[in-house]
PDB file of N, CA and C in Angstrom:
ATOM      1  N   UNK A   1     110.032  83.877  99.451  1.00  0.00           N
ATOM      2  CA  UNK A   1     110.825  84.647 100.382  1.00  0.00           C
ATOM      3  C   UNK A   1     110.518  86.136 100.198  1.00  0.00           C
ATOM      4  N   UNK A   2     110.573  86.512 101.024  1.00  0.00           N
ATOM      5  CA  UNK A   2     110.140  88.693 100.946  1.00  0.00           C
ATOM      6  C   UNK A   2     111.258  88.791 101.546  1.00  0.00           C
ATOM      7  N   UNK A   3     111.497  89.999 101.403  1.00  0.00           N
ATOM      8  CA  UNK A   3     112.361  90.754 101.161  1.00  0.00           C
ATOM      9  C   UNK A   3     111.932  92.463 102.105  1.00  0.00           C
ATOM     10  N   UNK A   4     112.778  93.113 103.098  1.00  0.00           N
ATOM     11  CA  UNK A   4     112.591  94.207 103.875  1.00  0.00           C
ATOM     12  C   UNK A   4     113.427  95.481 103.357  1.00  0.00           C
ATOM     13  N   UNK A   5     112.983  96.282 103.858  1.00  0.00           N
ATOM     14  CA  UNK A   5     114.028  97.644 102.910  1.00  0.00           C
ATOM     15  C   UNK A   5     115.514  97.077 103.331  1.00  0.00           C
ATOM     16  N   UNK A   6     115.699  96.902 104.775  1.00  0.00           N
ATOM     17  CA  UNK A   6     116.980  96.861 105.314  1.00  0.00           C
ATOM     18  C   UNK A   6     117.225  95.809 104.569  1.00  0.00           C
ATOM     19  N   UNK A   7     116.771  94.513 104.476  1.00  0.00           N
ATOM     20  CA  UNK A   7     117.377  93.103 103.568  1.00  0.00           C
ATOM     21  C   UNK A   7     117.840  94.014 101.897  1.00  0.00           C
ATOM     22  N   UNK A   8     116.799  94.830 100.971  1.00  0.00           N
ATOM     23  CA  UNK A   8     116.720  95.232 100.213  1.00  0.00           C
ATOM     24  C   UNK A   8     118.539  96.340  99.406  1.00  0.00           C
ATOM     25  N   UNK A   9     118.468  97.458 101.153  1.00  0.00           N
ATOM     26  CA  UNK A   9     119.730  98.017 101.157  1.00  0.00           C
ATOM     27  C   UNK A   9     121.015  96.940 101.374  1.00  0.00           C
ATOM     28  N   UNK A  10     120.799  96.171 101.946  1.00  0.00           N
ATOM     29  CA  UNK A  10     122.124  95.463 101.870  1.00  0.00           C
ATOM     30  C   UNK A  10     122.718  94.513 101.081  1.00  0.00           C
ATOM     31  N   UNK A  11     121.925  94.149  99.751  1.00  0.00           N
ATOM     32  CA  UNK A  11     121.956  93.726  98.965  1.00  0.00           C
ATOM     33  C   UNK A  11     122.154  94.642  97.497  1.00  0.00           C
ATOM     34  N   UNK A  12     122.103  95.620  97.611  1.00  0.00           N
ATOM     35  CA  UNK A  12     122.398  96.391  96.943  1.00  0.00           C
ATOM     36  C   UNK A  12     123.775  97.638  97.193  1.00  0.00           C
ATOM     37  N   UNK A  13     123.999  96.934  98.614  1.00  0.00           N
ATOM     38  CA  UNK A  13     125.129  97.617  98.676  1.00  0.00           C
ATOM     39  C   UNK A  13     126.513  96.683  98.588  1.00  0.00           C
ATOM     40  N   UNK A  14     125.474  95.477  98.501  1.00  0.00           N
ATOM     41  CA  UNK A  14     126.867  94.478  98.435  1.00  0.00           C
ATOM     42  C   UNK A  14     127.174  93.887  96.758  1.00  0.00           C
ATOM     43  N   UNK A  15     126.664  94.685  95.686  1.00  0.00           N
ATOM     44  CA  UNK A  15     126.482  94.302  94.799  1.00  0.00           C
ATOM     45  C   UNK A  15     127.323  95.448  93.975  1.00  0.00           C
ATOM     46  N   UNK A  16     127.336  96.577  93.859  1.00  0.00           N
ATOM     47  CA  UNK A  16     128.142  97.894  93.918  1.00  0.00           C
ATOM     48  C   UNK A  16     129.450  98.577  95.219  1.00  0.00           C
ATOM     49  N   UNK A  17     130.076  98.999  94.651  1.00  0.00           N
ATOM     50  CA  UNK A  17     131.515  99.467  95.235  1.00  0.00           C
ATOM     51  C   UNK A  17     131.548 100.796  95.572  1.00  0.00           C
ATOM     52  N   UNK A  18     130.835 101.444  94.447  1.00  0.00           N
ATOM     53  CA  UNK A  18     130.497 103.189  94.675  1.00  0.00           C
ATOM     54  C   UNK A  18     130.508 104.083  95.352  1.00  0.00           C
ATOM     55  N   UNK A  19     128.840 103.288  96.307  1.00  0.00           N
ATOM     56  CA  UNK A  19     128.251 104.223  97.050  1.00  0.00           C
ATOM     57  C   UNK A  19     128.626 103.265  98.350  1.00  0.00           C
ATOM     58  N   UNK A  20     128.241 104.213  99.737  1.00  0.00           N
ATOM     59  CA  UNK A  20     128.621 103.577 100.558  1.00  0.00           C
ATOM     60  C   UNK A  20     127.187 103.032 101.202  1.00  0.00           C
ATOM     61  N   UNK A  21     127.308 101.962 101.931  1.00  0.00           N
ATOM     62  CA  UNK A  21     126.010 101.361 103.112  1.00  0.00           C
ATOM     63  C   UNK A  21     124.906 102.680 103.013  1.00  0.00           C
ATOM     64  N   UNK A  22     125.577 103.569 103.897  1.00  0.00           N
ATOM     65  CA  UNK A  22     124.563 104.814 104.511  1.00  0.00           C
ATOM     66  C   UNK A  22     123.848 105.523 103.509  1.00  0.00           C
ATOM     67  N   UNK A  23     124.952 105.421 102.028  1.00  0.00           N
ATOM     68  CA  UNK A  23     123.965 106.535 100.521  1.00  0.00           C
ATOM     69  C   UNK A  23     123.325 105.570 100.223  1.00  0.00           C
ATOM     70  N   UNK A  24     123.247 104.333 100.083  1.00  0.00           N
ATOM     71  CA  UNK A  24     122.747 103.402  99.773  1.00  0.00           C
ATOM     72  C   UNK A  24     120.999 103.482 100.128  1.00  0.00           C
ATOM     73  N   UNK A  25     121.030 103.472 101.812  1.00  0.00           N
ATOM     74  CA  UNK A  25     119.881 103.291 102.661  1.00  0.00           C
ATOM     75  C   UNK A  25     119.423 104.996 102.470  1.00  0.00           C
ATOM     76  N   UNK A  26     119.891 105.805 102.281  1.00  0.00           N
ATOM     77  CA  UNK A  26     119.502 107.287 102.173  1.00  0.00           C
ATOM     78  C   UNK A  26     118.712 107.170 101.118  1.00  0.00           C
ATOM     79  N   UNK A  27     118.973 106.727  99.563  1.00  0.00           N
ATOM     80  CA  UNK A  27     118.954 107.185  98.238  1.00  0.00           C
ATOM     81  C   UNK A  27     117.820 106.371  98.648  1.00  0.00           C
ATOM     82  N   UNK A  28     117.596 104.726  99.124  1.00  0.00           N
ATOM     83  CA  UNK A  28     116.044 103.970  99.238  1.00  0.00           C
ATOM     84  C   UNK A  28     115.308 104.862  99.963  1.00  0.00           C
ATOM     85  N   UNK A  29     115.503 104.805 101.266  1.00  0.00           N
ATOM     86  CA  UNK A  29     114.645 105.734 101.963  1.00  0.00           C
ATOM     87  C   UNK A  29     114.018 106.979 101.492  1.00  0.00           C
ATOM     88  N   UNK A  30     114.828 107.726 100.489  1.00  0.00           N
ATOM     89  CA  UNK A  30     114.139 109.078  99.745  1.00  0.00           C
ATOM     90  C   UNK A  30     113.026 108.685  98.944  1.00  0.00           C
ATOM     91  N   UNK A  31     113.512 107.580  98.171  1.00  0.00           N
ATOM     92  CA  UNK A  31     112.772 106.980  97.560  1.00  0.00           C
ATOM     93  C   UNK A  31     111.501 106.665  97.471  1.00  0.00           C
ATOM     94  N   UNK A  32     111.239 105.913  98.673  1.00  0.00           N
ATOM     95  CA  UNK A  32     110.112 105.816  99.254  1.00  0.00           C
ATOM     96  C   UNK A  32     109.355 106.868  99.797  1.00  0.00           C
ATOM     97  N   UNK A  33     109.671 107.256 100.129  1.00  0.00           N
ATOM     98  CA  UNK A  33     109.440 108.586 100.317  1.00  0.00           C
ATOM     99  C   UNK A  33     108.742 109.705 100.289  1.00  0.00           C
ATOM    100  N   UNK A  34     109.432 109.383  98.300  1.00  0.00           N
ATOM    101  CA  UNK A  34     109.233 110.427  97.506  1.00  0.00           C
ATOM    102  C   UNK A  34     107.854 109.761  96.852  1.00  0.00           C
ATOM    103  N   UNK A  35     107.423 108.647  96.773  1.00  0.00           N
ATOM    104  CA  UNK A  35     106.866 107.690  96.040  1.00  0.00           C
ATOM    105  C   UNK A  35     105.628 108.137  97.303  1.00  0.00           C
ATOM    106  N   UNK A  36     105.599 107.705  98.488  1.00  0.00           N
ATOM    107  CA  UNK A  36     104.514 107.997  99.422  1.00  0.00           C
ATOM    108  C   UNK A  36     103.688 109.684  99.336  1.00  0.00           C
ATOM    109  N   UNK A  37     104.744 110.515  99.187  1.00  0.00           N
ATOM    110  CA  UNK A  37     104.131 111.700  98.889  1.00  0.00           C
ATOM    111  C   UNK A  37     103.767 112.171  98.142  1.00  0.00           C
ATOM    112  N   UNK A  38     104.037 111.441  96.982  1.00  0.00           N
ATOM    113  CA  UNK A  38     103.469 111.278  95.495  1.00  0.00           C
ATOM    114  C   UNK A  38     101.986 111.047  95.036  1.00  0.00           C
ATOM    115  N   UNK A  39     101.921 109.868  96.011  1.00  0.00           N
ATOM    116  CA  UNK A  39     100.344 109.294  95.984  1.00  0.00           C
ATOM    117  C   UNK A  39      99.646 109.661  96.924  1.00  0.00           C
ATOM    118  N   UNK A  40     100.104 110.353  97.892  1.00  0.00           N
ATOM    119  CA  UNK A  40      99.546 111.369  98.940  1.00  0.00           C
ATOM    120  C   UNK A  40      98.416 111.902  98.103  1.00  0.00           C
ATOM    121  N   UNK A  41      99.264 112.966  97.311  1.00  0.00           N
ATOM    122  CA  UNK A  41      98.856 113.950  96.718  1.00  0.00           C
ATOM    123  C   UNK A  41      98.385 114.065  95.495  1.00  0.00           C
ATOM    124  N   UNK A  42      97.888 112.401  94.992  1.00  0.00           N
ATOM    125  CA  UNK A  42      97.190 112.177  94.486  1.00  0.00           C
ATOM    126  C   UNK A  42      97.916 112.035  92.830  1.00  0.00           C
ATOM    127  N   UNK A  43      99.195 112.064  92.921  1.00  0.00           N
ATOM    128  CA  UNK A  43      99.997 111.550  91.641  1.00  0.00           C
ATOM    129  C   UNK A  43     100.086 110.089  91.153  1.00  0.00           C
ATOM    130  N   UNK A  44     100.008 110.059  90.001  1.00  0.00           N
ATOM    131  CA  UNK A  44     100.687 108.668  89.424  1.00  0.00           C
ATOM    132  C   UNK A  44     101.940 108.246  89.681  1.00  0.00           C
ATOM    133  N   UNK A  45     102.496 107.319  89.423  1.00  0.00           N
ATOM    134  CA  UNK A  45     103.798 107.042  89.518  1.00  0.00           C
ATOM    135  C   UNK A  45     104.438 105.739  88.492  1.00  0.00           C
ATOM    136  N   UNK A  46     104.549 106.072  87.120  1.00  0.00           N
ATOM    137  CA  UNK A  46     105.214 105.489  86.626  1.00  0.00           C
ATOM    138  C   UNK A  46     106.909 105.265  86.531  1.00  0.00           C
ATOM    139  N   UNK A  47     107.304 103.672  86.505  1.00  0.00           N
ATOM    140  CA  UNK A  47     108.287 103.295  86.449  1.00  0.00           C
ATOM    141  C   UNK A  47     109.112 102.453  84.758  1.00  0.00           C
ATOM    142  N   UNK A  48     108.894 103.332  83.962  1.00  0.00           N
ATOM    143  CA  UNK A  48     109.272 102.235  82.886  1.00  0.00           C
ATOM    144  C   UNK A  48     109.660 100.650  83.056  1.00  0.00           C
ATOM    145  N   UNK A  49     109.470 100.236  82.382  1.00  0.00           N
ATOM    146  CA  UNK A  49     110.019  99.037  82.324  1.00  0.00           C
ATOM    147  C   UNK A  49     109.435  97.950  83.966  1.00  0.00           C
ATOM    148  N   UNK A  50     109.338  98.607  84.358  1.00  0.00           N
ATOM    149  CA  UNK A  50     108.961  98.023  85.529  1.00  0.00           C
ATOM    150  C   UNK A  50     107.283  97.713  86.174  1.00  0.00           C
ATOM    151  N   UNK A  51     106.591  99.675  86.275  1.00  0.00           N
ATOM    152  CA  UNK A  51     104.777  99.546  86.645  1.00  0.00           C
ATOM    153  C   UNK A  51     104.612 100.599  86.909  1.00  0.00           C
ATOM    154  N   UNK A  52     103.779 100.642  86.989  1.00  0.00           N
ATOM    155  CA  UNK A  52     102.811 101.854  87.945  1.00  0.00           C
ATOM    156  C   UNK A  52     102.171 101.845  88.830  1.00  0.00           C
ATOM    157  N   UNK A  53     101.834 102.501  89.918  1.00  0.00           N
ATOM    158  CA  UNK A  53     101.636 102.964  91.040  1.00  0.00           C
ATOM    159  C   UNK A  53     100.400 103.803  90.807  1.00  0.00           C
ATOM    160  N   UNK A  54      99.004 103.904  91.577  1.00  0.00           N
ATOM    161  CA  UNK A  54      97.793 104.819  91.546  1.00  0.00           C
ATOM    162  C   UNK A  54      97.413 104.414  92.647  1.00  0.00           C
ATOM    163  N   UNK A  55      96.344 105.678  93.092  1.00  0.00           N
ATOM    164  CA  UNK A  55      95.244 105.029  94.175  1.00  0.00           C
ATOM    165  C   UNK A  55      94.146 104.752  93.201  1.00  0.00           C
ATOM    166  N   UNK A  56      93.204 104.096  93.983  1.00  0.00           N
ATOM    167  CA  UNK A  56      92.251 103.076  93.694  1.00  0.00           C
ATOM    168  C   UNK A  56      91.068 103.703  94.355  1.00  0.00           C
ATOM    169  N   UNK A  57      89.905 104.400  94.175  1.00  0.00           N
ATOM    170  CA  UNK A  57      89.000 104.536  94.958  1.00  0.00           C
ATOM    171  C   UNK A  57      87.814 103.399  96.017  1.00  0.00           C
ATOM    172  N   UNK A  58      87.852 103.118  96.680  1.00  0.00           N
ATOM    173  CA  UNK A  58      86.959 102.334  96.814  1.00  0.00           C
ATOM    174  C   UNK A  58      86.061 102.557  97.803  1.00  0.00           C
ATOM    175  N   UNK A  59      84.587 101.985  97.270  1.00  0.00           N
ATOM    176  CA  UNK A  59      83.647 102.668  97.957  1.00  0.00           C
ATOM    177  C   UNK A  59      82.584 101.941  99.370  1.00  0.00           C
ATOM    178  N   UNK A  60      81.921 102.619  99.904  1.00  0.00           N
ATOM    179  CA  UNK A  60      82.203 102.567 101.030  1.00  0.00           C
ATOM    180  C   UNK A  60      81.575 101.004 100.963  1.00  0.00           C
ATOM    181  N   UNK A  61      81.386 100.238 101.958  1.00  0.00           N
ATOM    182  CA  UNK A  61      80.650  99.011 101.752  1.00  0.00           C
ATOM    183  C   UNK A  61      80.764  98.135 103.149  1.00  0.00           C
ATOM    184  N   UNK A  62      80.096  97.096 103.766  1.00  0.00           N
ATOM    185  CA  UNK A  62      79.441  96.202 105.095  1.00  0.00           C
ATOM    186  C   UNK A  62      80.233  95.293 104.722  1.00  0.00           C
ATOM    187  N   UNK A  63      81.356  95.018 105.715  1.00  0.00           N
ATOM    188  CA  UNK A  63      82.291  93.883 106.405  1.00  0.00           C
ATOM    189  C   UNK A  63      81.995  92.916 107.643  1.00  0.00           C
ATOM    190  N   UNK A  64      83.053  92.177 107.394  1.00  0.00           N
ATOM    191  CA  UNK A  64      82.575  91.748 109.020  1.00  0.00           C
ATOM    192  C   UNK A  64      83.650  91.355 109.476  1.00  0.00           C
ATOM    193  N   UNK A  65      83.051  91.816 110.898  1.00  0.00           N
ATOM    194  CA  UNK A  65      84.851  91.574 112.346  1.00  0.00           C
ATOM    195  C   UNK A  65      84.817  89.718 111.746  1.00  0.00           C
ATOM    196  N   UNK A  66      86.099  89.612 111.690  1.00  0.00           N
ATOM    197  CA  UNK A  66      86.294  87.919 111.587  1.00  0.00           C
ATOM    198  C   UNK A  66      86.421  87.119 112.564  1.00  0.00           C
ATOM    199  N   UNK A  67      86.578  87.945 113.693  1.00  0.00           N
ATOM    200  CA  UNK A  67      86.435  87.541 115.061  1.00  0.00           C
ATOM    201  C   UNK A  67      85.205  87.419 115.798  1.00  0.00           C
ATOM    202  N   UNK A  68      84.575  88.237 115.754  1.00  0.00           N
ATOM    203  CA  UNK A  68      83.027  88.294 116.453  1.00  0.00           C
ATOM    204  C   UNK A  68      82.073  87.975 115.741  1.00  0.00           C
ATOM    205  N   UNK A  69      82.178  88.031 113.780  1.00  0.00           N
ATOM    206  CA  UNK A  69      81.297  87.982 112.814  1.00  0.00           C
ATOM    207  C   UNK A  69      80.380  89.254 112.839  1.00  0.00           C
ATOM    208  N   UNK A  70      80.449  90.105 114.106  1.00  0.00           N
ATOM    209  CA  UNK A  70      79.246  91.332 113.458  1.00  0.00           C
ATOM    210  C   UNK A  70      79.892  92.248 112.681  1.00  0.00           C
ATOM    211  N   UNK A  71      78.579  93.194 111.709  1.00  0.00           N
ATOM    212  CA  UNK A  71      78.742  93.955 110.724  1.00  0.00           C
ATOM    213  C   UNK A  71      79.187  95.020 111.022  1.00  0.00           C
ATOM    214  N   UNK A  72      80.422  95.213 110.180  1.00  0.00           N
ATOM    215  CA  UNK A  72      81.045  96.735 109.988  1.00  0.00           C
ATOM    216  C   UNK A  72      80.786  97.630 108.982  1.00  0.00           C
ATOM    217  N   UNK A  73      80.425  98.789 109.366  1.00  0.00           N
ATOM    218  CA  UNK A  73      80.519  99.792 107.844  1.00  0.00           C
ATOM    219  C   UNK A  73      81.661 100.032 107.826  1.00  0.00           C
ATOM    220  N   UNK A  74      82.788 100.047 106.446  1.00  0.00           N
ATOM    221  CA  UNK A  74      83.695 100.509 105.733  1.00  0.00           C
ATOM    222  C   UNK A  74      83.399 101.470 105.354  1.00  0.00           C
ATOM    223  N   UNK A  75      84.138 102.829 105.287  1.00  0.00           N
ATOM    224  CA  UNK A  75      83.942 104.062 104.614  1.00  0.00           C
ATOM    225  C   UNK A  75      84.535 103.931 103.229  1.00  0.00           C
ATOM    226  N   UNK A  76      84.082 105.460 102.700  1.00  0.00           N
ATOM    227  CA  UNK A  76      84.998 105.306 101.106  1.00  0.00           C
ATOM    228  C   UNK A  76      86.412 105.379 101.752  1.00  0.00           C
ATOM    229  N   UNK A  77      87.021 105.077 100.742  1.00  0.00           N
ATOM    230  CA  UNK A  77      88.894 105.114 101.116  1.00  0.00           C
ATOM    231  C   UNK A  77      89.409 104.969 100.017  1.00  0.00           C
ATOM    232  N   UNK A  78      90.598 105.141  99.583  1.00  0.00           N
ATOM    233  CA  UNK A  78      91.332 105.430  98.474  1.00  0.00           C
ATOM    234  C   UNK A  78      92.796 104.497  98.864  1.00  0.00           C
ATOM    235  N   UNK A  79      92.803 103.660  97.840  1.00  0.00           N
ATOM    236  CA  UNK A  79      94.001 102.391  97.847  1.00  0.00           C
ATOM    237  C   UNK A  79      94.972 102.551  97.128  1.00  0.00           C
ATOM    238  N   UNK A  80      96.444 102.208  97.686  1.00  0.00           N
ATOM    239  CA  UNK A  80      97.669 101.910  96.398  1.00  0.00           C
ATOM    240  C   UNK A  80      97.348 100.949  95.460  1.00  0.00           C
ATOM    241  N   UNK A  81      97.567 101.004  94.396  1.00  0.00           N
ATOM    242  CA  UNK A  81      97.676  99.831  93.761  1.00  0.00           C
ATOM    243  C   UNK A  81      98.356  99.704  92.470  1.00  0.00           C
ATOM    244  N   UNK A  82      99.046  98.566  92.539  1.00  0.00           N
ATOM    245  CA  UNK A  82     100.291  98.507  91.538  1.00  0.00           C
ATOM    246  C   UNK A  82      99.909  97.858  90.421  1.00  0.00           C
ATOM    247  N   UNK A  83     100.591  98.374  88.997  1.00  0.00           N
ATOM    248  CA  UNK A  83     100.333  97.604  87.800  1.00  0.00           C
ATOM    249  C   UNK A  83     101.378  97.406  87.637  1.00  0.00           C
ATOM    250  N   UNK A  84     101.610  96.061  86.777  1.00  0.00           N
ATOM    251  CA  UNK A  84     103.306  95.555  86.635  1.00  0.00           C
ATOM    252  C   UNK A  84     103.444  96.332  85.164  1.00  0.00           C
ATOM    253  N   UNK A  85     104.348  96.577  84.715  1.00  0.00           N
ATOM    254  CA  UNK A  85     105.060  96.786  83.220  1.00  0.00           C
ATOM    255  C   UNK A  85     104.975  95.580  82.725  1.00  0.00           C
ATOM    256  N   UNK A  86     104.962  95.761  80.925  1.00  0.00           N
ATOM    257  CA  UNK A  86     105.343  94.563  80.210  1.00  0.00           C
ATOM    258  C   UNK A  86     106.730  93.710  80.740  1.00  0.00           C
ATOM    259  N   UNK A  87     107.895  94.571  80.981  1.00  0.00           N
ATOM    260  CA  UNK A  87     108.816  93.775  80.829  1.00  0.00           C
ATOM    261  C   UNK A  87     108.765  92.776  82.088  1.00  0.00           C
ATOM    262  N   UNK A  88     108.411  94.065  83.341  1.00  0.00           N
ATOM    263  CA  UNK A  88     108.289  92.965  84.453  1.00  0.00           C
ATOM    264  C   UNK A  88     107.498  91.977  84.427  1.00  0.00           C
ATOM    265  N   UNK A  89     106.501  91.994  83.955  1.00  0.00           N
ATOM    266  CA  UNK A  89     105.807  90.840  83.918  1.00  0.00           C
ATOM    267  C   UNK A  89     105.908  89.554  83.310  1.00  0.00           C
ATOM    268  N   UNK A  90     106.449  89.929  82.051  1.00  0.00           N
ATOM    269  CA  UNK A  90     107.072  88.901  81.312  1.00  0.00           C
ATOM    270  C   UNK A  90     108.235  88.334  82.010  1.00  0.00           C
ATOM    271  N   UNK A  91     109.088  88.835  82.861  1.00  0.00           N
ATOM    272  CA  UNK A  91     110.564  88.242  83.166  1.00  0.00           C
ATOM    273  C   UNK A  91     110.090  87.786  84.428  1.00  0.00           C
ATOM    274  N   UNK A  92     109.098  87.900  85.106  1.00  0.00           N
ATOM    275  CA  UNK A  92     108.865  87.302  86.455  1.00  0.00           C
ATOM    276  C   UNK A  92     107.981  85.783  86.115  1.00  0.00           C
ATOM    277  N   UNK A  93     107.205  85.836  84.840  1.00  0.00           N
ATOM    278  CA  UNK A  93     106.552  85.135  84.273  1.00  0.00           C
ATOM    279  C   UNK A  93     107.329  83.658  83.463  1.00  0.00           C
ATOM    280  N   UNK A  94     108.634  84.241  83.514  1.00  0.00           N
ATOM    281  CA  UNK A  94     109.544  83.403  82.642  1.00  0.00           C
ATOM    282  C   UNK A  94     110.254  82.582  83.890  1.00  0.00           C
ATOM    283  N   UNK A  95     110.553  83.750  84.982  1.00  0.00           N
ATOM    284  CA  UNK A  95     111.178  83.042  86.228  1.00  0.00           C
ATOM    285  C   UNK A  95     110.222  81.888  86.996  1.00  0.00           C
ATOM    286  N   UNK A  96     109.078  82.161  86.903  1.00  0.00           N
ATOM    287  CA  UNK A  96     108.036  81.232  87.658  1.00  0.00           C
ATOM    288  C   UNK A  96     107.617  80.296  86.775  1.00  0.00           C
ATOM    289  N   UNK A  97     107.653  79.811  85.151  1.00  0.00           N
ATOM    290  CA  UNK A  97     107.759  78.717  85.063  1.00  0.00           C
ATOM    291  C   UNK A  97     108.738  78.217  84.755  1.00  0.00           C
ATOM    292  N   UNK A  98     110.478  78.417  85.096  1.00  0.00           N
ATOM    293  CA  UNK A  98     111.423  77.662  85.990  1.00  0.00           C
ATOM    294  C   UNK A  98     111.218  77.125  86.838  1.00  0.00           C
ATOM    295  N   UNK A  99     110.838  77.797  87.877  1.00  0.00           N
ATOM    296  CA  UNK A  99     110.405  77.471  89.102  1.00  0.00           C
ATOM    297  C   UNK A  99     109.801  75.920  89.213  1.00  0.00           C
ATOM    298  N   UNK A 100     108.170  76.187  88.321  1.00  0.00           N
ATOM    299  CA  UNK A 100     107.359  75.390  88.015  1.00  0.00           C
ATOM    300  C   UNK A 100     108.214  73.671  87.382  1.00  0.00           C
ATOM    301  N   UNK A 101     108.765  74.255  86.409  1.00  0.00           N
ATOM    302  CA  UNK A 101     109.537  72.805  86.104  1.00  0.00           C
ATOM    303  C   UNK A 101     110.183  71.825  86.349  1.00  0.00           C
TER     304      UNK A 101
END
């Protein structure tokens, strides 16, 4: 199952008393945000316990339309890409062989 910011905010607002719906979806939305303009500009973004966040360079290289099969050049481009933390990994790792059993 995935999960959308809006699914994301309302689950977190129904879980706390605090803040209301709207600071809720504000405080995510900055968030993101803040995280997009981050890697804009070419920052890291570590999360303890959780990962990190970098771009990825990648260089330029010949694709193909999957539709027509002819060759595309790809330019260089620069990718998000996430590393999990120890802890996350381990506790998502523990949840999926539940799952498994």
């Amino acid at each position: 199952m995935a999960i959308n910011k809006k699914q994301l905010v309302d689950l977190i607002s129904s879980n706390q008393d605090q803040l209301s719906h709207k600071d809720v979806e504000l405080s995510i939305k900055s968030i993101f945000e803040s995280m997009s303009d981050s890697l804009k500009n070419g920052d890291r973004i570590e999360i303890r316990g959780f990962g990190s966040f970098a771009l990825r360079f990648r260089k330029s290289r010949t694709g193909r339309n999957p539709k027509s099969g002819e060759s595309v050049n790809i330019q260089n481009r620069y990718v998000p890409h996430f590393k999990p933390g120890k802890n996350f990994r381990e506790s998502v790792k523990e949840a999926g062989s539940k799952i498994i059993s």
